[in-house]
ModelCIF file with pLDDT and N, C-alpha, C, O atoms, coordinates in Angstrom:
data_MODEL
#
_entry.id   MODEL 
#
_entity.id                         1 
_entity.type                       polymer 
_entity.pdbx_number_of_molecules   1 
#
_entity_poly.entity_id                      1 
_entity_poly.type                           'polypeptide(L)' 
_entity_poly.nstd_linkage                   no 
_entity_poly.nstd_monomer                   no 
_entity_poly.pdbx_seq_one_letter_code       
;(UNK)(UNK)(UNK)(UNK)(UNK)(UNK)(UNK)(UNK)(UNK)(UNK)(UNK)(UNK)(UNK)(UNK)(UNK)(UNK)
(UNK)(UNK)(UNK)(UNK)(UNK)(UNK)(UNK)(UNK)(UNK)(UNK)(UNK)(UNK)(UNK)(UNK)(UNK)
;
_entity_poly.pdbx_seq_one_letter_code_can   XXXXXXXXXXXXXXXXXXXXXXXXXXXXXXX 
_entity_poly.pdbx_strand_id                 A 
#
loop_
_entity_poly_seq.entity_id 
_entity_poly_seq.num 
_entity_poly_seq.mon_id 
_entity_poly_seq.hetero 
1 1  UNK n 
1 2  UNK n 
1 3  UNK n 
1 4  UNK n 
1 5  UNK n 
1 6  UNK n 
1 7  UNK n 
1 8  UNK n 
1 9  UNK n 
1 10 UNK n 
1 11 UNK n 
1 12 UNK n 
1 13 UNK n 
1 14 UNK n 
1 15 UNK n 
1 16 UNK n 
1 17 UNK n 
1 18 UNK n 
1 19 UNK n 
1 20 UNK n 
1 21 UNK n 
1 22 UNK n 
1 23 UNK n 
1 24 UNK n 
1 25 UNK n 
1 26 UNK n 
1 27 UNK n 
1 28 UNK n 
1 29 UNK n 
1 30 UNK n 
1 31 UNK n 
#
_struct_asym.id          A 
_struct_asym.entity_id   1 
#
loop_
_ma_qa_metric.id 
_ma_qa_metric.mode 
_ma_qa_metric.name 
_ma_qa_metric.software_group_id 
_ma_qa_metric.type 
1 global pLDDT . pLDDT 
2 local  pLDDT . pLDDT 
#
_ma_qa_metric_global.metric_id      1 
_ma_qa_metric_global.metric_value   91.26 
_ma_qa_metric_global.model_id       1 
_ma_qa_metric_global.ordinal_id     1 
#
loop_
_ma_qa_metric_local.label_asym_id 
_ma_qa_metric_local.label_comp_id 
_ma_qa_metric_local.label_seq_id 
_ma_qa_metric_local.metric_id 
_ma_qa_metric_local.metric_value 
_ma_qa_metric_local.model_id 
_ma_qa_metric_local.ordinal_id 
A UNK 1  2 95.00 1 1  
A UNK 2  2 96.00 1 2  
A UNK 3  2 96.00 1 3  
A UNK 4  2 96.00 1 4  
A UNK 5  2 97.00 1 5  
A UNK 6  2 97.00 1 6  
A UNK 7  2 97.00 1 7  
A UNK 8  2 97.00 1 8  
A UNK 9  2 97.00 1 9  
A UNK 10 2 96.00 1 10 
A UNK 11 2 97.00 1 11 
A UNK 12 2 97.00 1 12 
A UNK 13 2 95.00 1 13 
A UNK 14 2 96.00 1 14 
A UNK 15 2 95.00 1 15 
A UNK 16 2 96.00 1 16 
A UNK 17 2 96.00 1 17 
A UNK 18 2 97.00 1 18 
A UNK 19 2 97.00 1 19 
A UNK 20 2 96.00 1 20 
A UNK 21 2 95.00 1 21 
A UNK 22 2 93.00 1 22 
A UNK 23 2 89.00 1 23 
A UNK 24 2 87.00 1 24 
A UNK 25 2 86.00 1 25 
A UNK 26 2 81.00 1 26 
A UNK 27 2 79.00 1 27 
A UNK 28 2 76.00 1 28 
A UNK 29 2 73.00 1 29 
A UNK 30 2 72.00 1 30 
A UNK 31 2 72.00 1 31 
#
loop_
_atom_site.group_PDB 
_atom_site.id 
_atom_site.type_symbol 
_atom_site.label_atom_id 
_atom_site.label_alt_id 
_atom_site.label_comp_id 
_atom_site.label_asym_id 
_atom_site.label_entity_id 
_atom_site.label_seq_id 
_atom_site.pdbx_PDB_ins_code 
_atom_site.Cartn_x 
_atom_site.Cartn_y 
_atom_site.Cartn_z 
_atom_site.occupancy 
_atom_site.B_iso_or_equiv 
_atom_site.pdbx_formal_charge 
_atom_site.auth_seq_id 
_atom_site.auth_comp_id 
_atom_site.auth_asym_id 
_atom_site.auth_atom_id 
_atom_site.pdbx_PDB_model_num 
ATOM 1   N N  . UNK A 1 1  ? 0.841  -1.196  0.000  1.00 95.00 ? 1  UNK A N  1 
ATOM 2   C CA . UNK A 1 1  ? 0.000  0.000   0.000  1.00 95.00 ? 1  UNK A CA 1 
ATOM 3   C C  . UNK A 1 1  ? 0.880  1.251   0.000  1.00 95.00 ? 1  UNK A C  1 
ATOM 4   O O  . UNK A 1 1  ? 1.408  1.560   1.068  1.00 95.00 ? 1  UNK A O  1 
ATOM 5   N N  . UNK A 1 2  ? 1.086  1.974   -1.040 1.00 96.00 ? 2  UNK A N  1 
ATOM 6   C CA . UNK A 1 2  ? 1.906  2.976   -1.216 1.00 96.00 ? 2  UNK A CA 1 
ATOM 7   C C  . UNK A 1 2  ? 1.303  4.110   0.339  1.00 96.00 ? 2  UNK A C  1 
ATOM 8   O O  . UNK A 1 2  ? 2.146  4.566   1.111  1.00 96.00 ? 2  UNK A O  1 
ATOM 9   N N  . UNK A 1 3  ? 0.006  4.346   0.505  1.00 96.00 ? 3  UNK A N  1 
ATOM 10  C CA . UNK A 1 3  ? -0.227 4.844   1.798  1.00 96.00 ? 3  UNK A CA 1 
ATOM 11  C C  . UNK A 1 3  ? 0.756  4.863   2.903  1.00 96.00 ? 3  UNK A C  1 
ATOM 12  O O  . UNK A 1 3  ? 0.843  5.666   3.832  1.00 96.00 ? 3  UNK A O  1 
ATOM 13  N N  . UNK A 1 4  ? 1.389  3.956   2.663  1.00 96.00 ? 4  UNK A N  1 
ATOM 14  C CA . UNK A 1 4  ? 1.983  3.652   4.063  1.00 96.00 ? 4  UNK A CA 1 
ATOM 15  C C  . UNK A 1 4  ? 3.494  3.798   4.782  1.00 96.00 ? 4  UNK A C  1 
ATOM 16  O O  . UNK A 1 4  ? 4.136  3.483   5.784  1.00 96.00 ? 4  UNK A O  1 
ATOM 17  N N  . UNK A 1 5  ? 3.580  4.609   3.338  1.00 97.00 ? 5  UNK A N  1 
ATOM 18  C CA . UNK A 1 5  ? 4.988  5.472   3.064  1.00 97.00 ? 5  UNK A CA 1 
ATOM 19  C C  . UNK A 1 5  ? 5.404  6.218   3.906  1.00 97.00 ? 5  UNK A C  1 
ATOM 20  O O  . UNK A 1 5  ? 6.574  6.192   4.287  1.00 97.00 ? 5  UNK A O  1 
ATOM 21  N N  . UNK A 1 6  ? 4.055  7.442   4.582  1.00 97.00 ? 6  UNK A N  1 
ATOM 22  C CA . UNK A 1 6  ? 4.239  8.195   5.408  1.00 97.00 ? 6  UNK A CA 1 
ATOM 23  C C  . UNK A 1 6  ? 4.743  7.743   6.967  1.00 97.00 ? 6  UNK A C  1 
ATOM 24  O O  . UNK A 1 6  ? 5.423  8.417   7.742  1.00 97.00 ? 6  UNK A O  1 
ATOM 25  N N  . UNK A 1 7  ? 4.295  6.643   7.133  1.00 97.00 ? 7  UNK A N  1 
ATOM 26  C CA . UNK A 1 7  ? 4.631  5.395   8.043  1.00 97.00 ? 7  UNK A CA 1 
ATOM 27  C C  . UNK A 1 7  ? 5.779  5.247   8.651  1.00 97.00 ? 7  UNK A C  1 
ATOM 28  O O  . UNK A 1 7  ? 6.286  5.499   9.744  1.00 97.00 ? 7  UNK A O  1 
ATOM 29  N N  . UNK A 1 8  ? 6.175  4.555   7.202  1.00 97.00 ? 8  UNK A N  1 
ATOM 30  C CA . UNK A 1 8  ? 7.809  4.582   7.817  1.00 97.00 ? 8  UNK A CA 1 
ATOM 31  C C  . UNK A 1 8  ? 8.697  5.705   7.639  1.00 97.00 ? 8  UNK A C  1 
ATOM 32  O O  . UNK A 1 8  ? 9.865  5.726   8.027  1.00 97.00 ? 8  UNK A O  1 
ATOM 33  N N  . UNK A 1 9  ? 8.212  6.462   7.153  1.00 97.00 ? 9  UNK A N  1 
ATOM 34  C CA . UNK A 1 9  ? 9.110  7.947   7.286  1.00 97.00 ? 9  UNK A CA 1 
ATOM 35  C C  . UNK A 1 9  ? 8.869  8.482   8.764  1.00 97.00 ? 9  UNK A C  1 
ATOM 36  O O  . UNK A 1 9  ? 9.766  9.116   9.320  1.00 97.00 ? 9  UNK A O  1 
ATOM 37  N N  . UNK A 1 10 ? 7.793  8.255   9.332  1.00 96.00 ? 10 UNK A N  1 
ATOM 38  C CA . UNK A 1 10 ? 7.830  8.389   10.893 1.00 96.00 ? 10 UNK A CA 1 
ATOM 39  C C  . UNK A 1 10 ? 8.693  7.750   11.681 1.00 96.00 ? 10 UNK A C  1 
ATOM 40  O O  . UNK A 1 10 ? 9.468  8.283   12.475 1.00 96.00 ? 10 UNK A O  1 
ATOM 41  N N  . UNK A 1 11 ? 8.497  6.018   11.358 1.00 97.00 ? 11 UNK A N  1 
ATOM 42  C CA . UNK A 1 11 ? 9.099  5.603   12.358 1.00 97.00 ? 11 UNK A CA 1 
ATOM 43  C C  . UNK A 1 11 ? 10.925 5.530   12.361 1.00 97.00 ? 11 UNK A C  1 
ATOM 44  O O  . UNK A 1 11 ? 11.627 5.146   13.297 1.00 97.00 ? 11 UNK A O  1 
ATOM 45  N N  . UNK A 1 12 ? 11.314 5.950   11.213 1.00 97.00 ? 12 UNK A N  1 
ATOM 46  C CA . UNK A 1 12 ? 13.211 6.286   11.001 1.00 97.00 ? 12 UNK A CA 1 
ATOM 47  C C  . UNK A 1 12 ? 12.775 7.285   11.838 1.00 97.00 ? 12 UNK A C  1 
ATOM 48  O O  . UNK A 1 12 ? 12.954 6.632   12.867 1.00 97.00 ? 12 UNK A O  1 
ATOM 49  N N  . UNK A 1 13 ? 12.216 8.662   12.365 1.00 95.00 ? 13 UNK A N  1 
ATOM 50  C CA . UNK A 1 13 ? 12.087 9.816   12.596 1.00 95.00 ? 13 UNK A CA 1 
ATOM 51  C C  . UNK A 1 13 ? 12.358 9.498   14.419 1.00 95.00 ? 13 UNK A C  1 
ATOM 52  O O  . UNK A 1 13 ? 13.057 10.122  15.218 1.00 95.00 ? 13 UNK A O  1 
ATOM 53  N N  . UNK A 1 14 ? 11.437 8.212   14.627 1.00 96.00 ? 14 UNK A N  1 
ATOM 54  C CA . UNK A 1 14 ? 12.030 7.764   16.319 1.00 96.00 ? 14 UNK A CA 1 
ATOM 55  C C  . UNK A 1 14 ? 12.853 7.479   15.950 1.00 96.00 ? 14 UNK A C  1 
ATOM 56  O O  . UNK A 1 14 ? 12.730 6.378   16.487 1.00 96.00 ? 14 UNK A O  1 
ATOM 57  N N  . UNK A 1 15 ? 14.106 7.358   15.255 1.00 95.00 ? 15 UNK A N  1 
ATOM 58  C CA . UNK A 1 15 ? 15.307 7.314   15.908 1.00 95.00 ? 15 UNK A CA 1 
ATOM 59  C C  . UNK A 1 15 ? 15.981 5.688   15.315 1.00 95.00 ? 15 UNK A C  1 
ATOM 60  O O  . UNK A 1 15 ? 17.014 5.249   15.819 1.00 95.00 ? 15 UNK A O  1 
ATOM 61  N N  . UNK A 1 16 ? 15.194 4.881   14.143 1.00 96.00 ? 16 UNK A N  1 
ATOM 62  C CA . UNK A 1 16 ? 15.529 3.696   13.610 1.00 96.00 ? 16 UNK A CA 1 
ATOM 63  C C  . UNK A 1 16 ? 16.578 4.077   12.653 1.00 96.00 ? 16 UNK A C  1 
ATOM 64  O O  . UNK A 1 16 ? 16.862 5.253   12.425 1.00 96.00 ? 16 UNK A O  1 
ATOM 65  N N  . UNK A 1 17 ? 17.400 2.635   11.851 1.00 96.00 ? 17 UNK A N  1 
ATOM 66  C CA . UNK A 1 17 ? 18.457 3.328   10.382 1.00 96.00 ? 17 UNK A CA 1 
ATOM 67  C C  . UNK A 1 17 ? 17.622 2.114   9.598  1.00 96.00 ? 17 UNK A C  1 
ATOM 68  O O  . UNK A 1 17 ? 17.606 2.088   8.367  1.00 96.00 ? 17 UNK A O  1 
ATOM 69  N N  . UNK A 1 18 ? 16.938 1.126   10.389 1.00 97.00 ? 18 UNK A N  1 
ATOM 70  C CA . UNK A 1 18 ? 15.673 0.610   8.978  1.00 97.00 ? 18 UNK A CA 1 
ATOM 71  C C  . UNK A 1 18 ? 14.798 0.218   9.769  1.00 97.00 ? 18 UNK A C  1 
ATOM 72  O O  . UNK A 1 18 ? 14.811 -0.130  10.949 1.00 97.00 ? 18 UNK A O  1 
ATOM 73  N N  . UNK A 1 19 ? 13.821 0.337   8.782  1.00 97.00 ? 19 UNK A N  1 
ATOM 74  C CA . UNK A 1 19 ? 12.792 0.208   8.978  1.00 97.00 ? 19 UNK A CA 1 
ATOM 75  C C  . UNK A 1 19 ? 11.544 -1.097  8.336  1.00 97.00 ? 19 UNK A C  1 
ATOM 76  O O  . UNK A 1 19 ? 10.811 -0.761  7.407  1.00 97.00 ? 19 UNK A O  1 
ATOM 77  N N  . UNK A 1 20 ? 11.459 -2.145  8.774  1.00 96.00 ? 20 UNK A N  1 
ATOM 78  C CA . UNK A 1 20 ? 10.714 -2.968  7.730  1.00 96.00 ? 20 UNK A CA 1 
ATOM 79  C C  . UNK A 1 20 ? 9.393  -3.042  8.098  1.00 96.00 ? 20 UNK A C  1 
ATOM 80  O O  . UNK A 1 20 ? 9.184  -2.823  9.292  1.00 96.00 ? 20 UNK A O  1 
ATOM 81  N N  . UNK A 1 21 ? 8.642  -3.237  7.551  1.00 95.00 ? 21 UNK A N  1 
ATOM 82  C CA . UNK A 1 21 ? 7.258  -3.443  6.668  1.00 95.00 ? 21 UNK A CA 1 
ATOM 83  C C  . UNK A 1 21 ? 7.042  -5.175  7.180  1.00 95.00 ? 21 UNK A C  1 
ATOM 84  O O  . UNK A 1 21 ? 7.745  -6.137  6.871  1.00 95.00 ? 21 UNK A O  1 
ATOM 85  N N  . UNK A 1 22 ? 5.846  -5.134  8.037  1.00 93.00 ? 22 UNK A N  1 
ATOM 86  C CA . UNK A 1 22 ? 6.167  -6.620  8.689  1.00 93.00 ? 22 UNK A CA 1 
ATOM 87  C C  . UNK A 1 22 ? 4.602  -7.348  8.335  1.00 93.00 ? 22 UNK A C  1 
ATOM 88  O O  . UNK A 1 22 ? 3.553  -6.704  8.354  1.00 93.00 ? 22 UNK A O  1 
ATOM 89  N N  . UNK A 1 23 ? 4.689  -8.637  8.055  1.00 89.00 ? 23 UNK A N  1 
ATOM 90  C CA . UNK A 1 23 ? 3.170  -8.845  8.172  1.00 89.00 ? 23 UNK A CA 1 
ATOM 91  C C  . UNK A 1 23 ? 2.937  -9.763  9.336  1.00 89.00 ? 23 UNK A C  1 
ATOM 92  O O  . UNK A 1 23 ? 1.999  -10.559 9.363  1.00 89.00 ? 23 UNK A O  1 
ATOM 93  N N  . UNK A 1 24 ? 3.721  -9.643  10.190 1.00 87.00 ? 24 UNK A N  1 
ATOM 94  C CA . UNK A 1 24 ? 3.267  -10.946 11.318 1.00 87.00 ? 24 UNK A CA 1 
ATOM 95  C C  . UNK A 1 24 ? 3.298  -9.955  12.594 1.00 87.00 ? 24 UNK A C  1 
ATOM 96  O O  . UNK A 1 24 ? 3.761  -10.561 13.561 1.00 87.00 ? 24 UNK A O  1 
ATOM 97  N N  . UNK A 1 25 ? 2.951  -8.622  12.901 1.00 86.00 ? 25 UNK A N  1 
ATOM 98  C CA . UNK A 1 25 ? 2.744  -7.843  13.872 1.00 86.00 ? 25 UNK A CA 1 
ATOM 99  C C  . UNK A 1 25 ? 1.778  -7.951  14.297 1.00 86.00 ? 25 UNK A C  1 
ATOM 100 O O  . UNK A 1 25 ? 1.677  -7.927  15.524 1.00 86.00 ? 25 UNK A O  1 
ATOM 101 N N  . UNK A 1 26 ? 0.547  -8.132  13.420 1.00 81.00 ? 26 UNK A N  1 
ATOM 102 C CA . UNK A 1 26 ? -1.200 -8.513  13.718 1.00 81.00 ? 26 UNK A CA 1 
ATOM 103 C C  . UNK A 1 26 ? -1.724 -9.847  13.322 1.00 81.00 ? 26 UNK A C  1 
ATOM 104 O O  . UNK A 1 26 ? -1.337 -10.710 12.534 1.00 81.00 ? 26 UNK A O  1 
ATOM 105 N N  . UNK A 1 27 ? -2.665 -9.735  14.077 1.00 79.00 ? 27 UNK A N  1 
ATOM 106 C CA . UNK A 1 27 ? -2.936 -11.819 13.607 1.00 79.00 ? 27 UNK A CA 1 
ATOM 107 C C  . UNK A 1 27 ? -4.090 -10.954 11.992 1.00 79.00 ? 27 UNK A C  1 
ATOM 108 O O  . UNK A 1 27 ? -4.374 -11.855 11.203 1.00 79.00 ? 27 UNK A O  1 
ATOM 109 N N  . UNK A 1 28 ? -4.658 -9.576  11.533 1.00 76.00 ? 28 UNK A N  1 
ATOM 110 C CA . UNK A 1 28 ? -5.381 -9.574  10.708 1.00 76.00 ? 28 UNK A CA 1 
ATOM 111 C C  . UNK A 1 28 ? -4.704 -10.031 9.826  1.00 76.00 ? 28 UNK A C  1 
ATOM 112 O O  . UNK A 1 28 ? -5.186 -10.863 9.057  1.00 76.00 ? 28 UNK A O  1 
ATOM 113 N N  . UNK A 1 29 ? -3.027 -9.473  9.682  1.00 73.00 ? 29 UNK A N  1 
ATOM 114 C CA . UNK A 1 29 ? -2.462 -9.440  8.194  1.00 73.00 ? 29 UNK A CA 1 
ATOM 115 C C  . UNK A 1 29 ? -1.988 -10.734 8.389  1.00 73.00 ? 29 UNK A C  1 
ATOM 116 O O  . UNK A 1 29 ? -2.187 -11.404 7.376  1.00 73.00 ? 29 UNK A O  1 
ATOM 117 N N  . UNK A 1 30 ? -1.453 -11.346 9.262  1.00 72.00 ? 30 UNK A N  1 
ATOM 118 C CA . UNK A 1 30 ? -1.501 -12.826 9.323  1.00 72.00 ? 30 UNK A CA 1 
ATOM 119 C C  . UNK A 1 30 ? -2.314 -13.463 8.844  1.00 72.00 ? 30 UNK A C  1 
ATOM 120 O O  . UNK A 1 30 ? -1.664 -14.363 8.313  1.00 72.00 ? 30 UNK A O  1 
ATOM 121 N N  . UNK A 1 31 ? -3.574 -13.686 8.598  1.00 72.00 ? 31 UNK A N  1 
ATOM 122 C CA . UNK A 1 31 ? -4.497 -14.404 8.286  1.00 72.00 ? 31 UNK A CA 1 
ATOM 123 C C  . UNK A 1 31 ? -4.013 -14.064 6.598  1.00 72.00 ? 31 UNK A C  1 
ATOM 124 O O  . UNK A 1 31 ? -4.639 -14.564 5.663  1.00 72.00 ? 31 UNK A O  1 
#
């Protein structure tokens, strides 16, 4: 989802040097 760009431009912003895109954080995108 290109949406979700803004995302990880936040979360480098706390203070990460990467950032990944996970699908096993929630059981939704899990499914």
């Amino acid at each position: 989802n290109p949406a979700d760009v803004p995302r990880f431009v936040a979360k480098v912003a706390e203070g990460y040097d990467v950032v990944i895109g996970s699908r096993f954080l929630t059981e939704e995108s899990q499914k």
